[in-house]
Protein backbone atom coordinates (compact mmCIF):
# COMPACT_ATOMS: atom_id res chain seq x y z
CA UNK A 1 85.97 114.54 80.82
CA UNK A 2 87.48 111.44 81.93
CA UNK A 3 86.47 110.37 86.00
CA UNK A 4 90.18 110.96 87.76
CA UNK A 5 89.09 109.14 90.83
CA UNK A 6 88.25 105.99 88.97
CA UNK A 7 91.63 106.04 87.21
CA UNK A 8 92.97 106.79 90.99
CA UNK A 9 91.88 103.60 92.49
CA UNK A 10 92.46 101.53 88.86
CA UNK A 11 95.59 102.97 89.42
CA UNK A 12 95.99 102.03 93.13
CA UNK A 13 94.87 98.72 92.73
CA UNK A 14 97.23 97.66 90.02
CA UNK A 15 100.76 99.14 91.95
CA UNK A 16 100.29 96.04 94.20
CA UNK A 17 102.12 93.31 92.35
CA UNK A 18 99.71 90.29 93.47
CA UNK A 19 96.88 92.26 91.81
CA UNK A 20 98.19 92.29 88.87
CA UNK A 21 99.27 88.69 89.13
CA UNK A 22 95.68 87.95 89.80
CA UNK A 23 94.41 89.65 86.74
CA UNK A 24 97.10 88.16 84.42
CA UNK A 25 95.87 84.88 85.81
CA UNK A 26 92.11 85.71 85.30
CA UNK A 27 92.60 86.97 81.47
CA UNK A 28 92.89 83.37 80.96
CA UNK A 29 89.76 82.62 82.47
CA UNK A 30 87.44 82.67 85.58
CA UNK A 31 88.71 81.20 88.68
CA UNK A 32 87.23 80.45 92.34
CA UNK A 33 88.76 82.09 95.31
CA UNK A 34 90.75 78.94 96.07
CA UNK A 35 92.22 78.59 92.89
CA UNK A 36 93.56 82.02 92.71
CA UNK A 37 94.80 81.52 96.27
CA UNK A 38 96.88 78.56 95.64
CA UNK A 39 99.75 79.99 93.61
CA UNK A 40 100.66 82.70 96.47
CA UNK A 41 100.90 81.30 99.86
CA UNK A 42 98.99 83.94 101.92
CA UNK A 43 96.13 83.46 103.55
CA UNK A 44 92.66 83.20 102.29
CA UNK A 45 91.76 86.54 104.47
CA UNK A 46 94.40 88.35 102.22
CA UNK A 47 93.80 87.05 98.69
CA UNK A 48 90.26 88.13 99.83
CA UNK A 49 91.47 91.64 100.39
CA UNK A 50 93.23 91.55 97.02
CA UNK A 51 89.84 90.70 95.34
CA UNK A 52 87.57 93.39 97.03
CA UNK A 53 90.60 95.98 96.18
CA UNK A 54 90.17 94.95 91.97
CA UNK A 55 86.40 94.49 92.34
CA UNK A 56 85.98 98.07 93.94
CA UNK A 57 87.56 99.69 90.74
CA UNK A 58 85.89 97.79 88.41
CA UNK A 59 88.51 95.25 87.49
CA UNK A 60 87.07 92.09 88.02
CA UNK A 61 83.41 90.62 89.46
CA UNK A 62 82.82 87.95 91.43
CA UNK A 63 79.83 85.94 92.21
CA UNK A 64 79.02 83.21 94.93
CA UNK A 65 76.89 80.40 93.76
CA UNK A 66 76.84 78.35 97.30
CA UNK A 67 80.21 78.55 98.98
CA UNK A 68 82.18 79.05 95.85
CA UNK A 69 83.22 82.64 94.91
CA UNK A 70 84.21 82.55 91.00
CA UNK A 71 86.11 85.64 89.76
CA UNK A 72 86.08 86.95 86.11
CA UNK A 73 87.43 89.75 84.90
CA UNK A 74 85.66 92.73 83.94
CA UNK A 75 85.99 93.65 80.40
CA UNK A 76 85.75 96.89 80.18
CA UNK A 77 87.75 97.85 83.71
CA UNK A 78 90.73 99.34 82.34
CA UNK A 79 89.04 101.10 79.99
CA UNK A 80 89.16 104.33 82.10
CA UNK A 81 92.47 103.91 82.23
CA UNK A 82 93.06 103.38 78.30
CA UNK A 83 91.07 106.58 77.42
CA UNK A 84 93.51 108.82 80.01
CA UNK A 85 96.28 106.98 78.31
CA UNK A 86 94.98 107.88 74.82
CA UNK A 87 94.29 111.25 75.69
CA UNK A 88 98.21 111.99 76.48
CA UNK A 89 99.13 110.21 74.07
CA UNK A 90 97.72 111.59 70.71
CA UNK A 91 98.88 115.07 71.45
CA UNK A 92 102.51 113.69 71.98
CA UNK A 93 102.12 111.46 68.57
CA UNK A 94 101.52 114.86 66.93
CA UNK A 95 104.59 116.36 68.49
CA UNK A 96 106.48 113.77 67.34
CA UNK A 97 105.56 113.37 63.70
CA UNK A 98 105.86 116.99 63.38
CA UNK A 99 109.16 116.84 64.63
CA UNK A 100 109.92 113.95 62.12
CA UNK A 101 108.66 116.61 59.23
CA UNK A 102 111.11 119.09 60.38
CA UNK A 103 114.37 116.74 60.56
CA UNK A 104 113.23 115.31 57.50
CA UNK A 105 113.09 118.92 55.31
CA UNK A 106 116.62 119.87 57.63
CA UNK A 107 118.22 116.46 56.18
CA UNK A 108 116.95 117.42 52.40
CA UNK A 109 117.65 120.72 52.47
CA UNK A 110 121.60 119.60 53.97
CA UNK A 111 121.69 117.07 50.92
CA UNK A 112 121.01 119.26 48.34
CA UNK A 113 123.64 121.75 49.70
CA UNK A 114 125.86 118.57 49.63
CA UNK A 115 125.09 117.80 45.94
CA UNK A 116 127.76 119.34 43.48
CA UNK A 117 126.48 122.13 41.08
């Protein structure tokens, strides 16, 4: 049984636009505080905010060698959030490809009606 209050705050944490902005930016590699900063004119207090929301859930990690905080992202944080997907999803695959089964023996049962005797 998948945890829903980890895919809760995955989910929370990715609604907010500069989150997800800061993740797209991190799948290209790790980045210091001030380099993720840079790009979105707020203040340092807020892109810190930003950070503690995706470390909390288990998007990203940070670590502070000195006074440099260097963010990564965490590779298997949306994995929560894949399996929930997955789990929907399969059952409405199956729904669908049996539908396909049915239109497909309606539309060759209808041509062979169709075909002349």
């Amino acid at each position: 049984m998948l945890n829903h209050s980890e895919i809760d705050g995955i989910l929370r944490a990715l609604v907010e636009p500069t989150r997800r902005q800061i993740l797209e930016r991190l799948s290209s590699g790790p980045a210091t505080v001030s380099q993720l900063a840079e790009p979105f004119g707020m203040t340092f207090a807020a892109v810190l905010q930003h950070l503690q929301a995706l470390e909390a859930c288990g998007l990203i990690r940070s670590e502070k060698i000195g006074r440099v905080r260097t963010c990564r992202i965490e590779p298997g944080g949306l994995a929560p959030l894949a399996d929930w997907i997955a789990e929907r999803r399969l059952p409405v695959e199956r729904h669908l490809d049996r539908l396909g089964q049915i239109l497909a023996e309606t539309e060759n049962q209808d041509q062979k009606k169709d075909e002349p005797q």
